[in-house]
C-alpha atoms as a PDB file:
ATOM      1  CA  UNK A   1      -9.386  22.640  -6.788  1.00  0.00           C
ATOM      2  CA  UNK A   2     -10.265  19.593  -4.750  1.00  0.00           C
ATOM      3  CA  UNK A   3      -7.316  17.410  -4.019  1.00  0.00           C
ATOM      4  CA  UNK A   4      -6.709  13.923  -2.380  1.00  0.00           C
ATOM      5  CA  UNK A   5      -7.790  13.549   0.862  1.00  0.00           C
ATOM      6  CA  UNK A   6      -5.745  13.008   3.697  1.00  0.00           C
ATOM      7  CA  UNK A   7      -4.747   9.279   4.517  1.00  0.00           C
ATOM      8  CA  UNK A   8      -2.933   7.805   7.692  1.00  0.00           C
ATOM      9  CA  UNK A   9       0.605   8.745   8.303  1.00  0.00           C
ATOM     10  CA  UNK A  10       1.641   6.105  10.103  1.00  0.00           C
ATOM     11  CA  UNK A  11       1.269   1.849   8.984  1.00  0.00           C
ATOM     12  CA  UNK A  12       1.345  -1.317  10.990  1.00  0.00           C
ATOM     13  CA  UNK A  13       3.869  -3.456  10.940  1.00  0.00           C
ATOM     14  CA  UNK A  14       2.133  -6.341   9.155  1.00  0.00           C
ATOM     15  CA  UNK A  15       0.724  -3.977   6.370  1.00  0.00           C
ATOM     16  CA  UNK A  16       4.491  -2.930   5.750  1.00  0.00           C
ATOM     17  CA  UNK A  17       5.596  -6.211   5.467  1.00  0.00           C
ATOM     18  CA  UNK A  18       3.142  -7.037   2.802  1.00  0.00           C
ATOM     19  CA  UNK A  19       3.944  -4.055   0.573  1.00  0.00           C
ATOM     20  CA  UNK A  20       7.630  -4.712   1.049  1.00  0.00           C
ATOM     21  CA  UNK A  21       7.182  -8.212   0.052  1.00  0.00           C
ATOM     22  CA  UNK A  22       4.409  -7.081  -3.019  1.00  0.00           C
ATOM     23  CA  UNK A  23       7.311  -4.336  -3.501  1.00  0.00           C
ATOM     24  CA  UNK A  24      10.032  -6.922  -3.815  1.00  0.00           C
ATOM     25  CA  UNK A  25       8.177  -9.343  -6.844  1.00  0.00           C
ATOM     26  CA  UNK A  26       6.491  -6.251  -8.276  1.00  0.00           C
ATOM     27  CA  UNK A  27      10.166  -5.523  -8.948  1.00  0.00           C
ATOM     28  CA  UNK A  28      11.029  -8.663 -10.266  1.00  0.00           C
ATOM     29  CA  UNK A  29       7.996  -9.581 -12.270  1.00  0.00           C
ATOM     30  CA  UNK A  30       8.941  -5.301 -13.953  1.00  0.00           C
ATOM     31  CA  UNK A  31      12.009  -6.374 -14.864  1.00  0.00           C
ATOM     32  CA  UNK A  32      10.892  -9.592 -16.433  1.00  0.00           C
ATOM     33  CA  UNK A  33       8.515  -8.023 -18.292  1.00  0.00           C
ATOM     34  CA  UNK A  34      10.549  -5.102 -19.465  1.00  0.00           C
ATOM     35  CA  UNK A  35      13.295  -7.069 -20.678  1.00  0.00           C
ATOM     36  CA  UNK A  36      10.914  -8.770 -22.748  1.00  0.00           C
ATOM     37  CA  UNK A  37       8.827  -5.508 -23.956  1.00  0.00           C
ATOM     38  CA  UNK A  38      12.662  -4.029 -25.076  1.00  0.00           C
ATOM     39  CA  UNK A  39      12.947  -7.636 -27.271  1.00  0.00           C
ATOM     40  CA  UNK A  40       9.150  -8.034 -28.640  1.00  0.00           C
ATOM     41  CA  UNK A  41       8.840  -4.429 -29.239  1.00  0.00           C
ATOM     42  CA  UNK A  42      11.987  -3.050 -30.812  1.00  0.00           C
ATOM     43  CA  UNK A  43      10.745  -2.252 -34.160  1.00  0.00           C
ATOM     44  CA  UNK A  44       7.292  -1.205 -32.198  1.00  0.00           C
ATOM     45  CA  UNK A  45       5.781   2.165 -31.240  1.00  0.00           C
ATOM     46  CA  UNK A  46       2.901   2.876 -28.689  1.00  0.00           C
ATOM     47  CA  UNK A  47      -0.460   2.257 -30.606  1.00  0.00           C
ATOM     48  CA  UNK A  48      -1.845   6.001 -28.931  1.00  0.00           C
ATOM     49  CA  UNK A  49       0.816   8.083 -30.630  1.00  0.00           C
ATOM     50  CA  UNK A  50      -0.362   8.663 -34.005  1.00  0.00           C
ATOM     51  CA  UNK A  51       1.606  12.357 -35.103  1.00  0.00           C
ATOM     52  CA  UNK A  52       3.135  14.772 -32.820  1.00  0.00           C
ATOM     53  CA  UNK A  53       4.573  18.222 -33.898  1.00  0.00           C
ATOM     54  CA  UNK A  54       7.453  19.618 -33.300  1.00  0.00           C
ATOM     55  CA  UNK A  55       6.453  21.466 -30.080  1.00  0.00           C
ATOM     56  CA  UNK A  56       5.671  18.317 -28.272  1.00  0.00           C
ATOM     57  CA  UNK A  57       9.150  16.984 -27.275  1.00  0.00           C
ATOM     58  CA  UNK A  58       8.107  14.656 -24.981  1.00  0.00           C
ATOM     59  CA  UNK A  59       4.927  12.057 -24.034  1.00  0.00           C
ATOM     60  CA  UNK A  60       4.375  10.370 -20.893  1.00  0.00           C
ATOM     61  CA  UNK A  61       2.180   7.038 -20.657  1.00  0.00           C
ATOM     62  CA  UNK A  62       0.936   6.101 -17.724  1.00  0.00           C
ATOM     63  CA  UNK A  63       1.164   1.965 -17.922  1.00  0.00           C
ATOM     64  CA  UNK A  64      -0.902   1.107 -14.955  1.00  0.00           C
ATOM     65  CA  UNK A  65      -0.173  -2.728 -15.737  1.00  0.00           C
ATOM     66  CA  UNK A  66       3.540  -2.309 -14.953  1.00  0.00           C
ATOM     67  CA  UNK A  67       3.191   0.367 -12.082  1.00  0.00           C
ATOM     68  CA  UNK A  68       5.237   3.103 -14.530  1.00  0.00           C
ATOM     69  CA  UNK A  69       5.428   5.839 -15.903  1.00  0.00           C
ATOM     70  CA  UNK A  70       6.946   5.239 -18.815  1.00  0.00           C
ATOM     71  CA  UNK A  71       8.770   8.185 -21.266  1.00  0.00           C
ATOM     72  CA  UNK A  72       8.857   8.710 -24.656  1.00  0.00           C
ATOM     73  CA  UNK A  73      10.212  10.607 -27.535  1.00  0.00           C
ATOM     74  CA  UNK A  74      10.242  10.894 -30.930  1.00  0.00           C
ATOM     75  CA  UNK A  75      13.444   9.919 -33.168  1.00  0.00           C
ATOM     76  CA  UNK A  76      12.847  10.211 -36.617  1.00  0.00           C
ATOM     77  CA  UNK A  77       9.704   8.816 -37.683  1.00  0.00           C
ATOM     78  CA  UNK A  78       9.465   6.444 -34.806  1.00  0.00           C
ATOM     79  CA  UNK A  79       8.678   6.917 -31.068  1.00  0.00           C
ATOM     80  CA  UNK A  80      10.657   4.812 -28.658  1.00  0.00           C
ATOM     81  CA  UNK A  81      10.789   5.156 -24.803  1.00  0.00           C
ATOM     82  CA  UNK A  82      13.727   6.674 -23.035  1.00  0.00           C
ATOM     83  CA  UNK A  83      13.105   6.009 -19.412  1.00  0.00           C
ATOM     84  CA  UNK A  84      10.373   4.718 -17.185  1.00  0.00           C
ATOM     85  CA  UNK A  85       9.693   5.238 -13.617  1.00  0.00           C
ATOM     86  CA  UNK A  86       7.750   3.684 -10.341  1.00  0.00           C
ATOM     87  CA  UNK A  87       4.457   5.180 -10.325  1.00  0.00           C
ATOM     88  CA  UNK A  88       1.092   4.953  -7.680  1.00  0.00           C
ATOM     89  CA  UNK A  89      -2.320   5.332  -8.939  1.00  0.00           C
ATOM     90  CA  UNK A  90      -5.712   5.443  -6.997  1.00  0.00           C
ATOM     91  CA  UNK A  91      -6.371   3.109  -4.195  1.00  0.00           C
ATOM     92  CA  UNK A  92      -9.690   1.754  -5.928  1.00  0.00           C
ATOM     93  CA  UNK A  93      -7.752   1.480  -9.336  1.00  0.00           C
ATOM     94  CA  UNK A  94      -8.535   2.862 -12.896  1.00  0.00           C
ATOM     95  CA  UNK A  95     -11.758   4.082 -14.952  1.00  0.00           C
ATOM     96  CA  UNK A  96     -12.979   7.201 -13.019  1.00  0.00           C
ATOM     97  CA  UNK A  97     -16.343   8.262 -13.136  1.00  0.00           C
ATOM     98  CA  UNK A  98     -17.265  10.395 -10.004  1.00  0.00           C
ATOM     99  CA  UNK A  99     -16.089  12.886  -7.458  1.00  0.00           C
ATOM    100  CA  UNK A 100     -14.009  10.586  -4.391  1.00  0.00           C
ATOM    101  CA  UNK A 101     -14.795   7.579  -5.822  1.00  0.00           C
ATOM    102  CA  UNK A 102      -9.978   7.352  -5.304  1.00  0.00           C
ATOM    103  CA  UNK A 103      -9.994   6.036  -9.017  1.00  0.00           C
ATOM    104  CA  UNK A 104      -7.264   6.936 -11.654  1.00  0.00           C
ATOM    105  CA  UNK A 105      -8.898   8.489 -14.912  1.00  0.00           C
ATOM    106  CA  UNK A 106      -8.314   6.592 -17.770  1.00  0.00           C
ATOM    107  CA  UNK A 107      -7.610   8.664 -21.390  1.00  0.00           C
ATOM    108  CA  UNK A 108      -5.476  11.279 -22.972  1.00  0.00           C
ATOM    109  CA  UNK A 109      -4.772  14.244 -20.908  1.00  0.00           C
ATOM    110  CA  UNK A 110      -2.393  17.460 -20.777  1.00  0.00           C
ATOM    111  CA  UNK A 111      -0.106  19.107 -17.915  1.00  0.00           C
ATOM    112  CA  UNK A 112      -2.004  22.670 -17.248  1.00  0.00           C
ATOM    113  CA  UNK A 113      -0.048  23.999 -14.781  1.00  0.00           C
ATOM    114  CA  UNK A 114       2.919  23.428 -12.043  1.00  0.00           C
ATOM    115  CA  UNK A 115       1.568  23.460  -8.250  1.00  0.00           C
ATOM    116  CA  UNK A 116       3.787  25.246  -5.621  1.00  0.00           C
ATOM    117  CA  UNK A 117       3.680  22.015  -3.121  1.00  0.00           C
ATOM    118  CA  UNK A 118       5.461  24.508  -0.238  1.00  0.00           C
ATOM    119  CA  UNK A 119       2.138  25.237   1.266  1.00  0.00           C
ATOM    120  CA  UNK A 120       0.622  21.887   0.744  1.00  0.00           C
ATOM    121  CA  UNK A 121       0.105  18.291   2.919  1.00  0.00           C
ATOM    122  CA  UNK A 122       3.456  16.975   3.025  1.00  0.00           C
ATOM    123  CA  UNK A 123       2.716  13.861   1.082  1.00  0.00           C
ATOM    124  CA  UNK A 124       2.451  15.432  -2.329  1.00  0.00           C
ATOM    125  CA  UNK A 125       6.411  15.961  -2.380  1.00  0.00           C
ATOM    126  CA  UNK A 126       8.843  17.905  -4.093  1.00  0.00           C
ATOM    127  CA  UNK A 127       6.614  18.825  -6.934  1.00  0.00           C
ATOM    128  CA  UNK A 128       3.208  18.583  -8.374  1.00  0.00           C
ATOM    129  CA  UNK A 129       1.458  18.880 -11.780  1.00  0.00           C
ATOM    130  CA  UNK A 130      -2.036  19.453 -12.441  1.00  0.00           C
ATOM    131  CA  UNK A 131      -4.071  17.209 -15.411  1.00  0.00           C
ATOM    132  CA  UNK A 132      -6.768  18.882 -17.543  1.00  0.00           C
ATOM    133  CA  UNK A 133      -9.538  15.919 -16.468  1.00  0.00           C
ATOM    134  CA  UNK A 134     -12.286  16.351 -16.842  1.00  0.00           C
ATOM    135  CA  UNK A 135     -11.766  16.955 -20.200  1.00  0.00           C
ATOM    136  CA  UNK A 136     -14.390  17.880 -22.870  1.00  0.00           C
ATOM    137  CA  UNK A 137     -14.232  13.318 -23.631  1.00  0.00           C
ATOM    138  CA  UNK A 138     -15.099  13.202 -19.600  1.00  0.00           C
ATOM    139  CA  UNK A 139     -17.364  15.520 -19.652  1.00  0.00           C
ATOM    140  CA  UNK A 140     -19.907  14.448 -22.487  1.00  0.00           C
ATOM    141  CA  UNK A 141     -19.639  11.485 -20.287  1.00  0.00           C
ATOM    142  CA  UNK A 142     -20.838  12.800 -16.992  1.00  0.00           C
ATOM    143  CA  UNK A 143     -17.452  11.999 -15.055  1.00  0.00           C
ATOM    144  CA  UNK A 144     -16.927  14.378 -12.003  1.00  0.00           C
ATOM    145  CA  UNK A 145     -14.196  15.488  -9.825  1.00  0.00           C
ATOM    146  CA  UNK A 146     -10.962  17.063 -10.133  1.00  0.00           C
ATOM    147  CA  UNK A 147      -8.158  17.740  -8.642  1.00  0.00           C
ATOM    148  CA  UNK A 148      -6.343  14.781 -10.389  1.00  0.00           C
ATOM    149  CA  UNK A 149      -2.557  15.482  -9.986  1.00  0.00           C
ATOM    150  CA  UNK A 150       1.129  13.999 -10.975  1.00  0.00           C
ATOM    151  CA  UNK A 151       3.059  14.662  -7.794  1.00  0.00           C
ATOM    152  CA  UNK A 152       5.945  13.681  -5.433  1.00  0.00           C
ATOM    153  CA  UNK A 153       5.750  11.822  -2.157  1.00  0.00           C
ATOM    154  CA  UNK A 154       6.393  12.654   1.502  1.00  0.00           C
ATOM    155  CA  UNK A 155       9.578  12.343   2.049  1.00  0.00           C
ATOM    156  CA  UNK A 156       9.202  10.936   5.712  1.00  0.00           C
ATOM    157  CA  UNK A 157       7.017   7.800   4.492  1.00  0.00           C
ATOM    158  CA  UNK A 158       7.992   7.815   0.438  1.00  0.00           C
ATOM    159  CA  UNK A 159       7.221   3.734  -0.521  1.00  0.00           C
ATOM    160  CA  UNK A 160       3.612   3.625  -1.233  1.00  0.00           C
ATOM    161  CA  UNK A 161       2.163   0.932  -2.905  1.00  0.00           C
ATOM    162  CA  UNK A 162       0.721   0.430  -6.493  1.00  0.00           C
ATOM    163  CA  UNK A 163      -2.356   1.663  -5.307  1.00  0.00           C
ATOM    164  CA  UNK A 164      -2.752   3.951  -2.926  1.00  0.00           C
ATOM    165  CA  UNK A 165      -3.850   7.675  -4.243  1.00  0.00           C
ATOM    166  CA  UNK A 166      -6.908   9.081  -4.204  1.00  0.00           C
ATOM    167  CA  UNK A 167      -6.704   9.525  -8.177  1.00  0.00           C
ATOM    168  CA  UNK A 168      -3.576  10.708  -8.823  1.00  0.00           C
ATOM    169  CA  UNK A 169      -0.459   9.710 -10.033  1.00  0.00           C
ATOM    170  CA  UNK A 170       2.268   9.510  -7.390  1.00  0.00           C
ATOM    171  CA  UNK A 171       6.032   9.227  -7.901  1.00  0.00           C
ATOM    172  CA  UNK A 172       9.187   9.082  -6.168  1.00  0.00           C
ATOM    173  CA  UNK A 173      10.841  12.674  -5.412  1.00  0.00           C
ATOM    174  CA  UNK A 174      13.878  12.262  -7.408  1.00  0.00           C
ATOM    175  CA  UNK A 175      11.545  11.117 -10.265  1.00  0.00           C
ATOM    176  CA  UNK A 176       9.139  14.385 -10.090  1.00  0.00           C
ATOM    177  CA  UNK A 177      12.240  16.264  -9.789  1.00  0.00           C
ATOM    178  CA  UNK A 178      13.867  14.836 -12.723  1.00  0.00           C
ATOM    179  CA  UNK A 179      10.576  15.484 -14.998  1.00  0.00           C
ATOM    180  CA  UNK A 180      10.159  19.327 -14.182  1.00  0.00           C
ATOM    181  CA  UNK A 181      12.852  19.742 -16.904  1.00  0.00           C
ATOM    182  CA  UNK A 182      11.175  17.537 -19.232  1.00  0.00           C
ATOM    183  CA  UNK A 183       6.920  18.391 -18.685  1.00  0.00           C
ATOM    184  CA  UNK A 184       6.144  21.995 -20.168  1.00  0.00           C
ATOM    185  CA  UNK A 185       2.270  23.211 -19.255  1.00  0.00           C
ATOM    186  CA  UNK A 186      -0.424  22.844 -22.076  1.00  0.00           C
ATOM    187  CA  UNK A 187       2.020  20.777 -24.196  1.00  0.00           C
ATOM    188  CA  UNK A 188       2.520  17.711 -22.699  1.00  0.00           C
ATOM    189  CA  UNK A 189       0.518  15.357 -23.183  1.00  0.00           C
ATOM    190  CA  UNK A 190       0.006  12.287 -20.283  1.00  0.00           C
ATOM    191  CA  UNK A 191      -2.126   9.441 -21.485  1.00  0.00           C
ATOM    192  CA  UNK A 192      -3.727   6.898 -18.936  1.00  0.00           C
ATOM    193  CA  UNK A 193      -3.958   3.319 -19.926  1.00  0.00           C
ATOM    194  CA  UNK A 194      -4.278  -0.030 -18.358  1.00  0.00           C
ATOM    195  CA  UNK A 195      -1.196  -1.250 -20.294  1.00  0.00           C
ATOM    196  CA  UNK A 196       0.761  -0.212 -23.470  1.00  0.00           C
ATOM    197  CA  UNK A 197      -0.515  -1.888 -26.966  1.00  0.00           C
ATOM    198  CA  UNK A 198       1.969  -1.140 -29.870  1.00  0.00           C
ATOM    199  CA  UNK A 199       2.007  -1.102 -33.300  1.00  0.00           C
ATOM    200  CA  UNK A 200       3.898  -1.336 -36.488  1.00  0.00           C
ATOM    201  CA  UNK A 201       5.290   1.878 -38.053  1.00  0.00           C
ATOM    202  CA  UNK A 202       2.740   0.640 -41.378  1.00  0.00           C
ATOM    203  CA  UNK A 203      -0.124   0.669 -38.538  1.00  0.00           C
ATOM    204  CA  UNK A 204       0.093   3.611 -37.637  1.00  0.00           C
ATOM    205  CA  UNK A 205       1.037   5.528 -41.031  1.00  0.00           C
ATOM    206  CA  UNK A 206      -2.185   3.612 -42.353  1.00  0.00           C
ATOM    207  CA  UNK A 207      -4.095   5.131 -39.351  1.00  0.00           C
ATOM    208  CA  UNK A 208      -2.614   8.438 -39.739  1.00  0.00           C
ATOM    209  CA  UNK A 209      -3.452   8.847 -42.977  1.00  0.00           C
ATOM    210  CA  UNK A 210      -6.889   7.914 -42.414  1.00  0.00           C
ATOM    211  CA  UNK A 211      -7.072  10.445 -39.897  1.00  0.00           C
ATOM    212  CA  UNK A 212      -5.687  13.240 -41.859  1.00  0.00           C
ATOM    213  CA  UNK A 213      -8.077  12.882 -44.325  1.00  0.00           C
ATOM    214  CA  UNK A 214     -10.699  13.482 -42.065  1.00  0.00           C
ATOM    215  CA  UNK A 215      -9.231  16.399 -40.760  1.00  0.00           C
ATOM    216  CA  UNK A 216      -8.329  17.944 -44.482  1.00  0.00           C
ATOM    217  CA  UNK A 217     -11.663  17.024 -45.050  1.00  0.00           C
ATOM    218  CA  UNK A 218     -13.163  19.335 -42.038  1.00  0.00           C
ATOM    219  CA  UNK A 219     -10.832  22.387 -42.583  1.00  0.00           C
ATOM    220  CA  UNK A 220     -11.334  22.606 -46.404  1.00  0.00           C
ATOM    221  CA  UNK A 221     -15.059  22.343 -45.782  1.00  0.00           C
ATOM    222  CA  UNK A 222     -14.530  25.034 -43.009  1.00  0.00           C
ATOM    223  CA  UNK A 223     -12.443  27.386 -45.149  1.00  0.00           C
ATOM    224  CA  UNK A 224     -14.667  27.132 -48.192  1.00  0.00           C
ATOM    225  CA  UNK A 225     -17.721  27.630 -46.371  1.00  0.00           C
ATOM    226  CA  UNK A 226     -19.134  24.603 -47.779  1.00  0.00           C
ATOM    227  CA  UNK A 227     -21.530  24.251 -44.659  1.00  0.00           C
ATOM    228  CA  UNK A 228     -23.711  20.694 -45.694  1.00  0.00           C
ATOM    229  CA  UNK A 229     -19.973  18.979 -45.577  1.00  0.00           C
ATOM    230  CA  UNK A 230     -18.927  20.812 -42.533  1.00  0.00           C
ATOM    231  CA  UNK A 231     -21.634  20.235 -40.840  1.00  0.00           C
ATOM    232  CA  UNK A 232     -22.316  16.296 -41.833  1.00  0.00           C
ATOM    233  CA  UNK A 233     -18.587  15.555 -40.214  1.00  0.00           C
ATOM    234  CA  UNK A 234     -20.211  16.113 -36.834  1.00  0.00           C
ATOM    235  CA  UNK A 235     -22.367  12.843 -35.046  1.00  0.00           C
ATOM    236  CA  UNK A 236     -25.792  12.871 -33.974  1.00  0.00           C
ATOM    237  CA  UNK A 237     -25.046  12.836 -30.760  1.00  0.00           C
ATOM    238  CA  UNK A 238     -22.016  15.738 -31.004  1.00  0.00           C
ATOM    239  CA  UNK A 239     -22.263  17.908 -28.192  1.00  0.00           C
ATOM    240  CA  UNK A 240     -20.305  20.993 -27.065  1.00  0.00           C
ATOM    241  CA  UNK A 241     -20.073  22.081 -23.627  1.00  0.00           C
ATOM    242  CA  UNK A 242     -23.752  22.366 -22.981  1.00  0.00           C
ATOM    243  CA  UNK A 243     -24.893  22.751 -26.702  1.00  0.00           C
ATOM    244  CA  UNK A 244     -26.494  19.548 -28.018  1.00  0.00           C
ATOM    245  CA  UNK A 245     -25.923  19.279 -32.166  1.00  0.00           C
ATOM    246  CA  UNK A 246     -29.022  21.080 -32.911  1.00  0.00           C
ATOM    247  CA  UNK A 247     -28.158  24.712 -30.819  1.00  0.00           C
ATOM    248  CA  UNK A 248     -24.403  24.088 -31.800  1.00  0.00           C
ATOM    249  CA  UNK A 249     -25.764  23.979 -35.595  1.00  0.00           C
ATOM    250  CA  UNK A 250     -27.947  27.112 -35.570  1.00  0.00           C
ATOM    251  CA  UNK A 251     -24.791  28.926 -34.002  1.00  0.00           C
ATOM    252  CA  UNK A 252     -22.474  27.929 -36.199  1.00  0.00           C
ATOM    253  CA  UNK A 253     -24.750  28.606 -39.143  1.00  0.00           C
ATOM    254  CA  UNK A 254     -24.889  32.292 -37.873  1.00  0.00           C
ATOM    255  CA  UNK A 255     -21.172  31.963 -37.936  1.00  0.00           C
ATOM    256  CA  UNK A 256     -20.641  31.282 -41.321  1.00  0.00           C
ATOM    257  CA  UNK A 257     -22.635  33.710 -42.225  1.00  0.00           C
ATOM    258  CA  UNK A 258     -21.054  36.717 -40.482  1.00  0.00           C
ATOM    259  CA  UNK A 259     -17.581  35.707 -40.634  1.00  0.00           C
ATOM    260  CA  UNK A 260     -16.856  34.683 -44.488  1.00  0.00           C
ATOM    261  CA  UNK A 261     -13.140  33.027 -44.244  1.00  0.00           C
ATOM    262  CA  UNK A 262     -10.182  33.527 -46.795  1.00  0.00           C
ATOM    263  CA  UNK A 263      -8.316  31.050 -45.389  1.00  0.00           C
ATOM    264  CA  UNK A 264      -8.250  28.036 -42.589  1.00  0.00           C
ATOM    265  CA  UNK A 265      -4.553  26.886 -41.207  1.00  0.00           C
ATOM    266  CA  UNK A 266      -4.013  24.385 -39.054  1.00  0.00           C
ATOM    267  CA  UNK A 267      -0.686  24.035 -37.428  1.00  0.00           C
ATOM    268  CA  UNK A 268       1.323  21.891 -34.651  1.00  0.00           C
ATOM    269  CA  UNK A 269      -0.841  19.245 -35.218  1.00  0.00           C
ATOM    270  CA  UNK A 270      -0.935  16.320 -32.615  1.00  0.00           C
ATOM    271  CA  UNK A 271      -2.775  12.808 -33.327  1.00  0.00           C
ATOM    272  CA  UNK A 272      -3.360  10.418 -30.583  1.00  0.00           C
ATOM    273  CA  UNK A 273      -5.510   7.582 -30.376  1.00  0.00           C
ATOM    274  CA  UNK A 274      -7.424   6.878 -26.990  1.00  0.00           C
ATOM    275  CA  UNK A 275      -5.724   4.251 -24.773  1.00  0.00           C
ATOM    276  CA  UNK A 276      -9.804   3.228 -23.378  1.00  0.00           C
ATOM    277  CA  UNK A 277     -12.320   4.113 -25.771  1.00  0.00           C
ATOM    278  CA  UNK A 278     -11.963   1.574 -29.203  1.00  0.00           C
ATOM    279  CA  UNK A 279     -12.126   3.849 -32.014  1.00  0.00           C
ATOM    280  CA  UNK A 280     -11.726   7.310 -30.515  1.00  0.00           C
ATOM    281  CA  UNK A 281      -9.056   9.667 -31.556  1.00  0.00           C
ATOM    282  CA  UNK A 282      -8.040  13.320 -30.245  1.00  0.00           C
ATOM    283  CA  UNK A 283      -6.621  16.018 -32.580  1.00  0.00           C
ATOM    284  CA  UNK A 284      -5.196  19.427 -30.699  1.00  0.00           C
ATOM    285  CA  UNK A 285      -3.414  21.954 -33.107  1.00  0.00           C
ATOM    286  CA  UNK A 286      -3.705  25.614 -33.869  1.00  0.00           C
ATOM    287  CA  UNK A 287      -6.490  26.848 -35.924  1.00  0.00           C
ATOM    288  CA  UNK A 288      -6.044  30.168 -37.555  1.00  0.00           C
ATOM    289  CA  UNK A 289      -8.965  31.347 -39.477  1.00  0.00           C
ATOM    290  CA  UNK A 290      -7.944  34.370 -41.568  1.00  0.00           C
ATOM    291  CA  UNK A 291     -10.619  37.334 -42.509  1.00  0.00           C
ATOM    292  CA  UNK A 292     -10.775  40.192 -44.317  1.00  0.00           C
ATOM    293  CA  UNK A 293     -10.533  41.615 -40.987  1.00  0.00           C
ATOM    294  CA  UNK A 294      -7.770  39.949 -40.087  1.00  0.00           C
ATOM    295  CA  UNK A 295      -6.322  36.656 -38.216  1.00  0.00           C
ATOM    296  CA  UNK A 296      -8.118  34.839 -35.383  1.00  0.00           C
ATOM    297  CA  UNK A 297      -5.572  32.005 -33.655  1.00  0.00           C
ATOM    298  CA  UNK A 298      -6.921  29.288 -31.109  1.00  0.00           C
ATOM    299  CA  UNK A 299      -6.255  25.884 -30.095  1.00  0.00           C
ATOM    300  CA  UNK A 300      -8.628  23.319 -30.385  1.00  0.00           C
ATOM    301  CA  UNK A 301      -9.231  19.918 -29.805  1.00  0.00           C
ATOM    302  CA  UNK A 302     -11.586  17.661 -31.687  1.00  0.00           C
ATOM    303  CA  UNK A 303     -12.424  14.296 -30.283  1.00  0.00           C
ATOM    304  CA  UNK A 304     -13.355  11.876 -33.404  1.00  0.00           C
ATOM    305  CA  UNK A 305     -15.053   8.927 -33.709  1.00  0.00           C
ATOM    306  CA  UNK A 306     -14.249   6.217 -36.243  1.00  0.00           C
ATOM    307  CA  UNK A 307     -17.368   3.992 -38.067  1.00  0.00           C
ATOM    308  CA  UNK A 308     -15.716   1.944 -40.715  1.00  0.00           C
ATOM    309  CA  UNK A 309     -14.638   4.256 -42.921  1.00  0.00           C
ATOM    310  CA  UNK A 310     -16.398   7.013 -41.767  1.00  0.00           C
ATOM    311  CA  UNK A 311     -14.685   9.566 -39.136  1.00  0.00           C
ATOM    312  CA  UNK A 312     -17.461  12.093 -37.407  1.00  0.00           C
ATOM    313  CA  UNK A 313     -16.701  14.304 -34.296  1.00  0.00           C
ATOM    314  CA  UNK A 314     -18.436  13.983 -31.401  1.00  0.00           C
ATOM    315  CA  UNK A 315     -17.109  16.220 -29.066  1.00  0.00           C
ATOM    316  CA  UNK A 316     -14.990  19.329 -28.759  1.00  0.00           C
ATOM    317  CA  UNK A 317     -12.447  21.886 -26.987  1.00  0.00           C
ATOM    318  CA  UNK A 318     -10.453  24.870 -26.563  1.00  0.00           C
ATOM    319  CA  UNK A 319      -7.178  24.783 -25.407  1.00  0.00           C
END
């Protein structure tokens, strides 16, 4: 796994001065600004988070626009934030497209794994958690790299600046610390944007219900073996991993035809709606396709597109 280079330990005294200063009204203008998101948005959730299922108990949003990581839960049918924290991104800023180019990626992403940070360069801290990018979104799009982490800082030199990771996101010790009881690996979800929209409850009910149609729409067709509709949900220009549309159709036409299905179930379903992309939306859940031979359980994701009315998918994942 290729992780962020290292940087200078040591700063001059004028560069210091600047950050303490940027520091200081970064502070100020944050406060501001949350005192007026807590007044504007009360009756508000964040526009990405459409339905989550009970196994998600937690989603962080990555609010480069404030510097924060920002927390939130669901209560009822609403989300609302319980905490935010200081947070670092890359030193050339968002929207990353290559291998060292030091930006942040920008999108909807999931905790794979925790990283022992014993062994490691001192500045990734107390703790570290790996992101899935590039994910299968990334990847129809050519982005490369890796590596792209949410981690602690060194604890000899812990103020860094708004910018200044090579792509990760950095946060104070006692803040990593804090989350490792609150991020569980290939649940949580961590979603990169340049600020937080929000939306009305109705807004997002009338998106969700968009959306499940879709997705009712794609299962039935699935479990009925009713191949023309199946198959006319996915774009032209669908692609998975290497398959274009046309190999991914001739497989999945020998797949109908050597696995007839009883049954299609989807379960812990999760709905988000892409914090870069206008008009792209992620579903993850649990697909269990049930056979006369018995039950076959994955997870997939499905990364949808919407046209109007029309939703198609044009890309998708395990896991």
């Amino acid at each position: 796994m290729r992780i962020e280079q290292k940087r200078p330990m040591c700063m001059s005294i004028s560069r210091l001065a600047f950050w303490l200063i940027a520091a200081l009204l970064h502070g100020v203008a944050t406060a501001a600004e949350d005192a007026a998101t807590m007044t504007v948005n009360s009756n508000l959730s964040p526009a990405y988070v459409l339905e989550i299922p009970d196994s998600v108990h937690d989603i962080l949003i990555a609010d480069a626009a404030s510097s924060s990581l920002r927390r939130f839960v669901r209560t009822g049918d609403r989300i609302v934030e319980r905490e935010h924290r200081y947070m670092s991104i890359g030193l050339n800023g968002l929207g990353k497209q290559r291998a060292w180019d030091r930006k942040t990626p920008l999108g909807v992403y999931f905790v794979t794994d925790e990283i022992d940070t014993g062994p490691l360069h001192e500045k990734y801290g107390a703790a570290a958690f790996a992101l899935d990018y590039p994910n299968a979104w990334d990847r129809k799009n050519r982005r490369t790299g890796g590596g792209i982490w949410l981690h602690g800082v060194d604890r000899r030199n812990p103020d860094r600046p708004p910018r200044d990771t090579d792509g990760c996101l950095a946060l104070p010790n006692e803040d990593i610390g804090q989350l490792r009881g609150v991020i569980e690996p290939e649940v949580t979800p961590v979603i990169v944007a340049r600020s937080v929209h929000w939306r009305t409850p109705e807004q997002i009910r009338k998106t969700r219900r968009e959306f499940r149609r879709a997705i009712d729409a794609w299962k039935q067709s699935l479990a009925s073996g009713d191949l023309d509709t199946y198959l006319g949900l996915y774009a032209e220009d669908f692609s998975f991993h290497d398959m274009r549309r046309a190999e991914w159709t001739s497989y999945q036409i020998g797949v109908f035809r050597s696995r007839p299905l009883r049954a299609v179930i989807i379960e812990d379903l999760l709905l988000l709606d892409d914090p870069q992309q206008a008009n792209l939306y992620m579903s993850r859940f649990t697909q269990v396709m049930v056979t006369k031979a018995g039950s076959i359980e994955s997870r997939k994701r499905l990364y949808w597109r919407r046209l109007g009315k029309r939703w198609e998918i044009v890309s998708e994942d395990a896991g």
